[in-house]
N, C-alpha and C. Protein backbone atom coordinates (compact mmCIF):
# COMPACT_ATOMS: atom_id res chain seq x y z
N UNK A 1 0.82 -1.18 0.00
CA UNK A 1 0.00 0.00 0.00
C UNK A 1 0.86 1.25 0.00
N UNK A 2 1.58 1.12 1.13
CA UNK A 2 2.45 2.70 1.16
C UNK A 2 3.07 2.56 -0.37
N UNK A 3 3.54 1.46 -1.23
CA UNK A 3 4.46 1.98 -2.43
C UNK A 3 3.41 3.12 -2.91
N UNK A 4 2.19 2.62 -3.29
CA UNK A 4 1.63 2.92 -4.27
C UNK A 4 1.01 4.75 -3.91
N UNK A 5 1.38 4.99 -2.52
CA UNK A 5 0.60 5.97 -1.89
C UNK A 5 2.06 6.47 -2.38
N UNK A 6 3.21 6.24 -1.79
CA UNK A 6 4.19 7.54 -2.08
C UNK A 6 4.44 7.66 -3.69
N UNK A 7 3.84 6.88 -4.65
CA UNK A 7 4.07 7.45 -6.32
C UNK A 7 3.41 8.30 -6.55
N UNK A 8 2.14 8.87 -5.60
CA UNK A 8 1.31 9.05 -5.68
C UNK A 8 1.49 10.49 -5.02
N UNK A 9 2.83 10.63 -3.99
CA UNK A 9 3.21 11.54 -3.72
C UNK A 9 2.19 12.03 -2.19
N UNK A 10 1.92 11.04 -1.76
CA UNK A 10 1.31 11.05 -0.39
C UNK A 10 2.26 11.26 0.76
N UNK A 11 2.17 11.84 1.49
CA UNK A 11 3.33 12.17 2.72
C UNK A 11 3.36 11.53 3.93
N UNK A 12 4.12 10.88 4.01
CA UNK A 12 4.38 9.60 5.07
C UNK A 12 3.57 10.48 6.90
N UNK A 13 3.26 9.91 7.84
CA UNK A 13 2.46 9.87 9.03
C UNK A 13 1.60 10.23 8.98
N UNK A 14 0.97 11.52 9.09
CA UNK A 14 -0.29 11.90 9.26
C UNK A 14 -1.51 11.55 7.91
N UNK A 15 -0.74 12.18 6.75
CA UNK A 15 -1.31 11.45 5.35
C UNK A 15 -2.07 10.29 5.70
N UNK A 16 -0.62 9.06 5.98
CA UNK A 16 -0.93 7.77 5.77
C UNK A 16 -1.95 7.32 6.70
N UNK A 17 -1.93 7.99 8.24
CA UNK A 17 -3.00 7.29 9.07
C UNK A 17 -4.16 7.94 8.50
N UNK A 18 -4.43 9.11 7.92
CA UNK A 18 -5.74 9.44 7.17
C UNK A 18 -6.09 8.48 6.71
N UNK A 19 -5.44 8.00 5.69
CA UNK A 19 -6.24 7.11 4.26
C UNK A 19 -5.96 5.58 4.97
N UNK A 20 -5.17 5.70 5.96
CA UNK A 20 -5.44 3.72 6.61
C UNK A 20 -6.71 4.17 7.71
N UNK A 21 -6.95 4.99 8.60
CA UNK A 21 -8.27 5.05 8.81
C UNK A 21 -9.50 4.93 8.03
N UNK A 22 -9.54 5.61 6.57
CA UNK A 22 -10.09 5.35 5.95
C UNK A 22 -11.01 3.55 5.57
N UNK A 23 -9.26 3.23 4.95
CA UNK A 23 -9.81 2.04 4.86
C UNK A 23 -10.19 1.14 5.77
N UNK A 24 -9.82 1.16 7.52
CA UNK A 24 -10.36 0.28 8.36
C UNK A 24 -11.74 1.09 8.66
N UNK A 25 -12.25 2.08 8.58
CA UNK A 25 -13.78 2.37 8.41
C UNK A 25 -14.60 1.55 7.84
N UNK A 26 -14.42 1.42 6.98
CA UNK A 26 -14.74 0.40 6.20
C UNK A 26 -15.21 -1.03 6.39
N UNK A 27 -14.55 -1.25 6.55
CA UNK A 27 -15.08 -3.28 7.14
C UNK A 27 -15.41 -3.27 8.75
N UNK A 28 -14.52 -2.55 9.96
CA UNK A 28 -14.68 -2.11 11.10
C UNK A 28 -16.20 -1.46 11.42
N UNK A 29 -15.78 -0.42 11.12
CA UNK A 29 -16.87 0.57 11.52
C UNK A 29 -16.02 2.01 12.49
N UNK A 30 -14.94 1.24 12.78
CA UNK A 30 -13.56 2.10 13.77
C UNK A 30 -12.67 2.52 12.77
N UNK A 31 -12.29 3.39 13.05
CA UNK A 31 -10.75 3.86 12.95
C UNK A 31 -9.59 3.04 13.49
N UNK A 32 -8.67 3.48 12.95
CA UNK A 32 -7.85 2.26 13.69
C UNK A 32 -7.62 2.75 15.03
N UNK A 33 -7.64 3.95 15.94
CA UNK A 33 -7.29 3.67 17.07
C UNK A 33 -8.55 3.76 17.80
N UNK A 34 -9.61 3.73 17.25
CA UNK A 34 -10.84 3.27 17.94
C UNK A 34 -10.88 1.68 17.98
N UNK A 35 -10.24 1.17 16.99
CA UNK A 35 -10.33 -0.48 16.93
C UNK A 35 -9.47 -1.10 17.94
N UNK A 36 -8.23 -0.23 17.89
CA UNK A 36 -7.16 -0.43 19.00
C UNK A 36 -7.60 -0.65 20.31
N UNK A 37 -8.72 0.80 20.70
CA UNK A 37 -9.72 0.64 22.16
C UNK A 37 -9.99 -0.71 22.30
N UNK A 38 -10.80 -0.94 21.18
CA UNK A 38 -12.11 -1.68 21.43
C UNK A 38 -11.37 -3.13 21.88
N UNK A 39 -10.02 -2.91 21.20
CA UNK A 39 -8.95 -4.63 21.40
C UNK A 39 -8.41 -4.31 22.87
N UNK A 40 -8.44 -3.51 23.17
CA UNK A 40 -7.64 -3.64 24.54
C UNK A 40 -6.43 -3.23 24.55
N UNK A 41 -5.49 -2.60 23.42
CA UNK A 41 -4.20 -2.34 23.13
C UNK A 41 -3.94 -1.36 23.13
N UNK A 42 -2.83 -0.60 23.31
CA UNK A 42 -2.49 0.48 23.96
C UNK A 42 -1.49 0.74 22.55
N UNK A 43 0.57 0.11 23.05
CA UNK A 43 1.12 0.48 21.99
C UNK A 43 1.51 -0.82 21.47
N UNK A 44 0.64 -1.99 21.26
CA UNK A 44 1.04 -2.98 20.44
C UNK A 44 0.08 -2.82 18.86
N UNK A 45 1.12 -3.41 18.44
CA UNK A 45 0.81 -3.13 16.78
C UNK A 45 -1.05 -4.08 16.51
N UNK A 46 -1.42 -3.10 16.16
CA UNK A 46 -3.10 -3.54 15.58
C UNK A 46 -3.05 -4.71 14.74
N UNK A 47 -2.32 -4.80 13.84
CA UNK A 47 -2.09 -6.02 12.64
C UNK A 47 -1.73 -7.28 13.44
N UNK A 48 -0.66 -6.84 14.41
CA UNK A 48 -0.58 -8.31 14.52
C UNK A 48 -1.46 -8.97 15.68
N UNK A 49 -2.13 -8.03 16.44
CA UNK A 49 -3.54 -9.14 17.14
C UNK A 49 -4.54 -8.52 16.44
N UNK A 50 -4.55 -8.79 15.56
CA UNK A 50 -5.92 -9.70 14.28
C UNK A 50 -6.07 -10.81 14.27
N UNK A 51 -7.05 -11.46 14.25
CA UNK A 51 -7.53 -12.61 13.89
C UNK A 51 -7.28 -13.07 12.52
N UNK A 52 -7.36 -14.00 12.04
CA UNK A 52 -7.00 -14.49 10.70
C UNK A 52 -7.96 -13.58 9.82
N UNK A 53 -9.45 -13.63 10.07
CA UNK A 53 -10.57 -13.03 9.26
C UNK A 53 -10.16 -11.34 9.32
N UNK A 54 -10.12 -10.98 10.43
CA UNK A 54 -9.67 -9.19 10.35
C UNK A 54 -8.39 -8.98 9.90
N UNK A 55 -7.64 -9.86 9.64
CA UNK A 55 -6.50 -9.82 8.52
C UNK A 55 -6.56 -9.59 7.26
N UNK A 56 -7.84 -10.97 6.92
CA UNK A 56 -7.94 -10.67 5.67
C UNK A 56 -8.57 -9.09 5.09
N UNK A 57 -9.96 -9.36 5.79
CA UNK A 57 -10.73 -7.82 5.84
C UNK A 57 -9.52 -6.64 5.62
N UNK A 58 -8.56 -6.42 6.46
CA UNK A 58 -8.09 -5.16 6.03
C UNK A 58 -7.19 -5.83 4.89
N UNK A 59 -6.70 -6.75 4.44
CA UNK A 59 -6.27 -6.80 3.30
C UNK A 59 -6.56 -6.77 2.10
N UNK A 60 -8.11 -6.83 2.17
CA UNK A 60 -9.39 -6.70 1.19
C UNK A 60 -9.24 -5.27 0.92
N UNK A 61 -9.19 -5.04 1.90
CA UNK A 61 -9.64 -2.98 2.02
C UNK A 61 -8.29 -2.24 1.60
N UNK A 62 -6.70 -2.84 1.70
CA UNK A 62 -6.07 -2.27 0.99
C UNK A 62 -6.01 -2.60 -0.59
N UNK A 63 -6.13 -3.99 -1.20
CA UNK A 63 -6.12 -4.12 -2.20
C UNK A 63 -7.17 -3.27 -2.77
N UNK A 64 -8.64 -3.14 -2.53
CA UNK A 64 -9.48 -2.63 -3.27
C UNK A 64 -8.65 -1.05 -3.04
N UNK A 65 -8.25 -0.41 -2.34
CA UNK A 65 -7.95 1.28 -2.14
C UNK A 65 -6.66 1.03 -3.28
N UNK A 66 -5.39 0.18 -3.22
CA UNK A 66 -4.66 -0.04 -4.19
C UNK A 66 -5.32 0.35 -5.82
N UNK A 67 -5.93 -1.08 -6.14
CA UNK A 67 -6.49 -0.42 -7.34
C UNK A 67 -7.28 0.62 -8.06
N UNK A 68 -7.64 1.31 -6.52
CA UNK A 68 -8.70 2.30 -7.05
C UNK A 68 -7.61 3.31 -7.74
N UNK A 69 -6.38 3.25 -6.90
CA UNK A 69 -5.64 4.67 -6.14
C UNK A 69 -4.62 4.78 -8.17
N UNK A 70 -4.53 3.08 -8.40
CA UNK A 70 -3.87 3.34 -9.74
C UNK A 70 -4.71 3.22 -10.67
N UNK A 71 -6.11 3.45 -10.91
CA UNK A 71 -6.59 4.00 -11.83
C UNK A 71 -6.85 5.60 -11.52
């Protein structure tokens, strides 16, 4: 995802948590650090306590933002 965001000339931190909030809106209903709440996690990484299925889900949600982003 980030390749395709910096060709794109997107600016790394604040940018990027915009448009990855974005896409965990999406299948969630949270933002990612509303999802973070809702897991119980403070500063451990969101991705890796996912479940297999909320793995896929946000991997759904970057591929579809991917192809949108290169047409």
């Amino acid at each position: 995802m980030t390749d395709v965001w910096q060709a794109r000339n997107v600016k790394e931190g604040k940018e990027y948590a915009i448009l990855t909030n974005e896409i965990y809106k999406e299948w969630p209903g949270m933002s990612a650090k509303e999802y973070k709440q809702y897991k119980g996690l403070r500063k451990e990484s969101l991705r890796d306590n996912m479940s297999d299925i909320e793995v896929a889900l946000a991997d759904l949600g970057e591929i579809a933002t991917r192809k949108l982003a290169k047409t």
